[in-house]
Protein backbone atom coordinates (compact mmCIF):
# COMPACT_ATOMS: atom_id res chain seq x y z
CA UNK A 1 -3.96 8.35 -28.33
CA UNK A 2 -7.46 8.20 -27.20
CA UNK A 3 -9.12 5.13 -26.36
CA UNK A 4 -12.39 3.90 -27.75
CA UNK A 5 -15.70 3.78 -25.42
CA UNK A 6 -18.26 0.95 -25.77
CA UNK A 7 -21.33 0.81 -23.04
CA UNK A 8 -22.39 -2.89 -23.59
CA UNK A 9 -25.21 -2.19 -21.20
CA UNK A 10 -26.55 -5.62 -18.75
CA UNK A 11 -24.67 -8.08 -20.71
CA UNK A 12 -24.18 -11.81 -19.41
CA UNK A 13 -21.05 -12.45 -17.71
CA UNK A 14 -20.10 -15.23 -20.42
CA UNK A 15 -20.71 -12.90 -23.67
CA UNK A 16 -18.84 -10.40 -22.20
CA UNK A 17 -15.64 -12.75 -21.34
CA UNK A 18 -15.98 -13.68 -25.43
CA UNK A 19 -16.27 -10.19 -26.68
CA UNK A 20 -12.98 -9.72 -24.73
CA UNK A 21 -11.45 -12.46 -26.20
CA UNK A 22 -12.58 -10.98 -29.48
CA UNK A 23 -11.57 -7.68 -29.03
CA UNK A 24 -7.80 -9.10 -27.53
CA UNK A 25 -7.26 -11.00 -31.00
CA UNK A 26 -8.18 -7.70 -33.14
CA UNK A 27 -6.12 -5.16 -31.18
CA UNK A 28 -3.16 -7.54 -31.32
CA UNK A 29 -3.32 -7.40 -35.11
CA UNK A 30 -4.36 -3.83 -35.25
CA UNK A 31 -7.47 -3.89 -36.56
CA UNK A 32 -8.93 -1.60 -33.78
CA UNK A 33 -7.77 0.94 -31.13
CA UNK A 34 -7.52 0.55 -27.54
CA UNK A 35 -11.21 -0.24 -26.54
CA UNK A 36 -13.11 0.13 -22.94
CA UNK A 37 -16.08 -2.10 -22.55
CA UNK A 38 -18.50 -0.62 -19.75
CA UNK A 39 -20.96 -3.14 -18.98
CA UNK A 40 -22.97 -4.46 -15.99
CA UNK A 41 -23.41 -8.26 -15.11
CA UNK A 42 -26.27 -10.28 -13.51
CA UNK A 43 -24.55 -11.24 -10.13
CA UNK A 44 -21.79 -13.59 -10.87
CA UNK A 45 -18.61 -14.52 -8.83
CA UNK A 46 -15.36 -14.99 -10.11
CA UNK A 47 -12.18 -16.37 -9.03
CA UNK A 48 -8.77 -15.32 -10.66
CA UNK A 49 -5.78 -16.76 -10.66
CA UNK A 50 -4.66 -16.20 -7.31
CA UNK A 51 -7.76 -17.03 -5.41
CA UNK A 52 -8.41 -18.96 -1.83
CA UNK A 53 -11.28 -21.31 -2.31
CA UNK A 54 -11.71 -20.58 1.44
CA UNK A 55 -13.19 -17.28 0.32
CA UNK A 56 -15.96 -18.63 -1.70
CA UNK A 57 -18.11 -18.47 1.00
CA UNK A 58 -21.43 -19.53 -0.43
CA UNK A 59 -20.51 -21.43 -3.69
CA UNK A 60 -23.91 -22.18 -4.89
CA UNK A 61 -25.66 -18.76 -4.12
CA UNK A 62 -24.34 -17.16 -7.29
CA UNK A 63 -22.87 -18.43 -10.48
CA UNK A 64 -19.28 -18.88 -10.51
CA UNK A 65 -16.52 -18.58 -13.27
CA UNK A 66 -12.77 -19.26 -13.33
CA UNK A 67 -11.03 -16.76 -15.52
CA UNK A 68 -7.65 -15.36 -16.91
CA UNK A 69 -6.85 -12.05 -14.24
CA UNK A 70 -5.01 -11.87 -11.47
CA UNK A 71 -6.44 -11.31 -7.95
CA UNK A 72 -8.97 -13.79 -5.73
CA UNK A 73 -12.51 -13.90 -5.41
CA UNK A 74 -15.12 -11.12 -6.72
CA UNK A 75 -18.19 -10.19 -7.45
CA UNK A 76 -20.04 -8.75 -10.25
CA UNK A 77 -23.84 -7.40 -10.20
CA UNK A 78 -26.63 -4.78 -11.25
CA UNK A 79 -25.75 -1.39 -10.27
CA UNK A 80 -21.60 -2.31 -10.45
CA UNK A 81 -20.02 -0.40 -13.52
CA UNK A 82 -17.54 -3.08 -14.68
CA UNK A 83 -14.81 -2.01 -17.16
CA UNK A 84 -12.54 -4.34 -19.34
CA UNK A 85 -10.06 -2.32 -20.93
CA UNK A 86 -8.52 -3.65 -23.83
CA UNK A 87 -4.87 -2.30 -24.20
CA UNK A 88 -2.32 -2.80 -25.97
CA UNK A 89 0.94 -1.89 -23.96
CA UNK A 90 3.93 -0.80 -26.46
CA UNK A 91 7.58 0.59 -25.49
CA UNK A 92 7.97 1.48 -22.28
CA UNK A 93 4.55 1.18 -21.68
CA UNK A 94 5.15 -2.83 -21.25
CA UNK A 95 4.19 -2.38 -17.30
CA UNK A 96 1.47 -4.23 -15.85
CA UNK A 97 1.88 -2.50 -12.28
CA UNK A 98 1.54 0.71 -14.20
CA UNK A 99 -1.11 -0.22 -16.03
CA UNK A 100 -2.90 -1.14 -13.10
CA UNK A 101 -1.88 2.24 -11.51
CA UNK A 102 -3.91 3.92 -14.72
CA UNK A 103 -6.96 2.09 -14.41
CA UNK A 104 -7.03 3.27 -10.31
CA UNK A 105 -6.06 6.81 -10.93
CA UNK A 106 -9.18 6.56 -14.10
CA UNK A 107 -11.43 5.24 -11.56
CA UNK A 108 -10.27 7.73 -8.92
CA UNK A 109 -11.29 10.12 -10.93
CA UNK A 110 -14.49 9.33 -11.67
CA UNK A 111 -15.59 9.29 -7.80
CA UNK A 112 -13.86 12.92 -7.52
CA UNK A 113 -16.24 14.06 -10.25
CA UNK A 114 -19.30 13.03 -7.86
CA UNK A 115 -17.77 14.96 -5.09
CA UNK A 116 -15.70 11.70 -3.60
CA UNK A 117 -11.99 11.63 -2.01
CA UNK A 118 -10.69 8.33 -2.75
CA UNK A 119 -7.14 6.58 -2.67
CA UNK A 120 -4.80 3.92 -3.11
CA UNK A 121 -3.88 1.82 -0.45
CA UNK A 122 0.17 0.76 -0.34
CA UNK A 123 0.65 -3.18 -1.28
CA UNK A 124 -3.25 -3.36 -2.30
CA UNK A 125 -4.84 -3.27 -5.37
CA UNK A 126 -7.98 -1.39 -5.62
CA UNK A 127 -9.71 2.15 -4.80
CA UNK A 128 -10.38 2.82 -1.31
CA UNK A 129 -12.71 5.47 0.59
CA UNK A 130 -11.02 5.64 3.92
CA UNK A 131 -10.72 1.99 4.86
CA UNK A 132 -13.78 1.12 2.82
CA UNK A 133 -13.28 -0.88 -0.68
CA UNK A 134 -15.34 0.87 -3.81
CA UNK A 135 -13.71 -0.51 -6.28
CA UNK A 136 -11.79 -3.83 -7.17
CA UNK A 137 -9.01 -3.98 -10.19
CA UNK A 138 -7.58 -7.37 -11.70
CA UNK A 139 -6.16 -8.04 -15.44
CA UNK A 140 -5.10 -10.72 -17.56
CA UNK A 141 -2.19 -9.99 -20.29
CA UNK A 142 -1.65 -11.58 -23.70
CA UNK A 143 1.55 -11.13 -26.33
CA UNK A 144 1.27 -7.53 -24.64
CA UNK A 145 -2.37 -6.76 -24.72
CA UNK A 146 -4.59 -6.70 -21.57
CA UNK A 147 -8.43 -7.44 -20.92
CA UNK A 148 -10.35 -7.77 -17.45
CA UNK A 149 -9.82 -4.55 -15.92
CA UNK A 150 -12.08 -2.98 -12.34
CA UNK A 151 -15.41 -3.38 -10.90
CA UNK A 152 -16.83 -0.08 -9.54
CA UNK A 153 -19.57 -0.75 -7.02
CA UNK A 154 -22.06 2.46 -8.04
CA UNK A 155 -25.61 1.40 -6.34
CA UNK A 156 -24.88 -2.92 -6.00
CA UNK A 157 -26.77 -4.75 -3.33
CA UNK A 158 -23.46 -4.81 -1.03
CA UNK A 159 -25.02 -7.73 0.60
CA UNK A 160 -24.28 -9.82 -1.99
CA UNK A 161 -20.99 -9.33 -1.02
CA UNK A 162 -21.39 -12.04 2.13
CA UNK A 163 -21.42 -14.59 -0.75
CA UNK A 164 -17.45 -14.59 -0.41
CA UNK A 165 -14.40 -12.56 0.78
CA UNK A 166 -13.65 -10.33 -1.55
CA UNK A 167 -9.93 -10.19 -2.29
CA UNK A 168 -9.97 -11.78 0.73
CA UNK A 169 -11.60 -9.20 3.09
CA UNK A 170 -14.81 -9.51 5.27
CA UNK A 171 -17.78 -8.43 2.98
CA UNK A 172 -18.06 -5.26 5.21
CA UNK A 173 -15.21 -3.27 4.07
CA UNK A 174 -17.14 -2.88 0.74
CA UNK A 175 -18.86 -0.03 -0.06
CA UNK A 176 -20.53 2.06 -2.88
CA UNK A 177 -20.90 5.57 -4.22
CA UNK A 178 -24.53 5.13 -3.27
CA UNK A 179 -23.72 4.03 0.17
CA UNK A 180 -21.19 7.28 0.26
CA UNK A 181 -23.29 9.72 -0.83
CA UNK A 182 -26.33 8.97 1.01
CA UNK A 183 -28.21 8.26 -2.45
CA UNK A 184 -26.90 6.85 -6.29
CA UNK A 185 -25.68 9.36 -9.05
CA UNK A 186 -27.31 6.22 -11.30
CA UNK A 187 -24.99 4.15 -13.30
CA UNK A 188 -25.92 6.03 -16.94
CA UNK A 189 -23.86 8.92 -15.26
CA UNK A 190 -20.99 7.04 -14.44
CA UNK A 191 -20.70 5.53 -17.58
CA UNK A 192 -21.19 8.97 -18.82
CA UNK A 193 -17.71 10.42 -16.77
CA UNK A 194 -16.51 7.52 -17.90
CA UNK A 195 -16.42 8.17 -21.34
CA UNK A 196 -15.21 11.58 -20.94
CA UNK A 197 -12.65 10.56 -19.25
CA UNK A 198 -11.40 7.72 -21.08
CA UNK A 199 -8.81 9.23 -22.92
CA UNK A 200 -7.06 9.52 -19.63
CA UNK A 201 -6.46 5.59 -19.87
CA UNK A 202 -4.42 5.69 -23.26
CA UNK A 203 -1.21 3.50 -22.92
């Protein structure tokens, strides 16, 4: 079953959260398919459920949200492709590791199309390049239906990422496809993969 695409564009952090919600209530009662919101935020942090206040660095540099997914402390901005995947997990699909392990392997996949090797690391959740974060994962799960989903840092300021510690981390381990490459592929062509791909995330 494929999964429907929808580039919201530079959307505010808050709209996006209620379009979620939206879209969570409808795909619970069927009234539309699995759905992937692409979007990019102004620079907002937020902090799941499982995050360290220790690791909001700067609290008043950015503004900052407490929300539904698992995981600690992140940060969204311009130039990060952020995609909420709305899924509703049936049968033996009812695993949240797994589903987690889909969104990675979607997002892995989308760096190997711009000429990038990247991986999972073993008790972490997330896309690595080497030892160098690129992309940060973290859902929330209702009556079997998902929303939040990853952050994929395409051409951010990674600066902004000495704001906090994301997941935990020193800002440093971050990195982007821009910073890989030497220069950005632009976010329009990620989104673009990203749509082609999508299927590939179909629970």
């Amino acid at each position: 079953m494929a999964i429907r695409c929808v580039d919201l564009g530079l959307l505010a952090y808050q709209e996006a959260h209620r379009l979620q919600q939206e879209a969570v209530a409808s795909r619970i009662l069927g009234a539309i398919p699995d759905t992937l919101f692409l979007v990019e935020h102004e620079s907002v942090v937020t902090l799941g459920r499982g995050t360290h206040r220790e690791n909001l660095l700067e609290p008043d540099r950015f503004p900052t949200f407490e929300v539904e997914r698992g995981g600690d402390v992140t940060l969204h901005g311009p130039g990060q492709v952020v995609g909420y995947a709305i899924c509703l997990l049936e049968g033996t699909g009812r695993d949240l590791h797994a589903h987690l392990r889909r969104l990675e392997g979607f997002v892995m996949d989308t760096l190997a199309a711009f000429g990038l090797r990247s991986q999972r690391i073993t008790g972490k959740t997330g896309v690595w390049i080497s030892d160098r974060k690129i992309a940060s994962l973290g859902v929330a799960c209702r009556a079997w239906c998902t929303w939040h989903g990853f952050a994929l840092n395409v051409e951010n300021r990674l600066e902004d990422f000495d704001a906090i510690r994301p997941c935990g981390m020193v800002s440093t381990t971050m990195t982007s496809i821009a910073a890989e490459l030497g220069g950005s592929p632009g976010v329009a062509a990620v989104k673009r993969e990203m749509t082609r791909l999508a299927e590939g995330l179909a629970s």
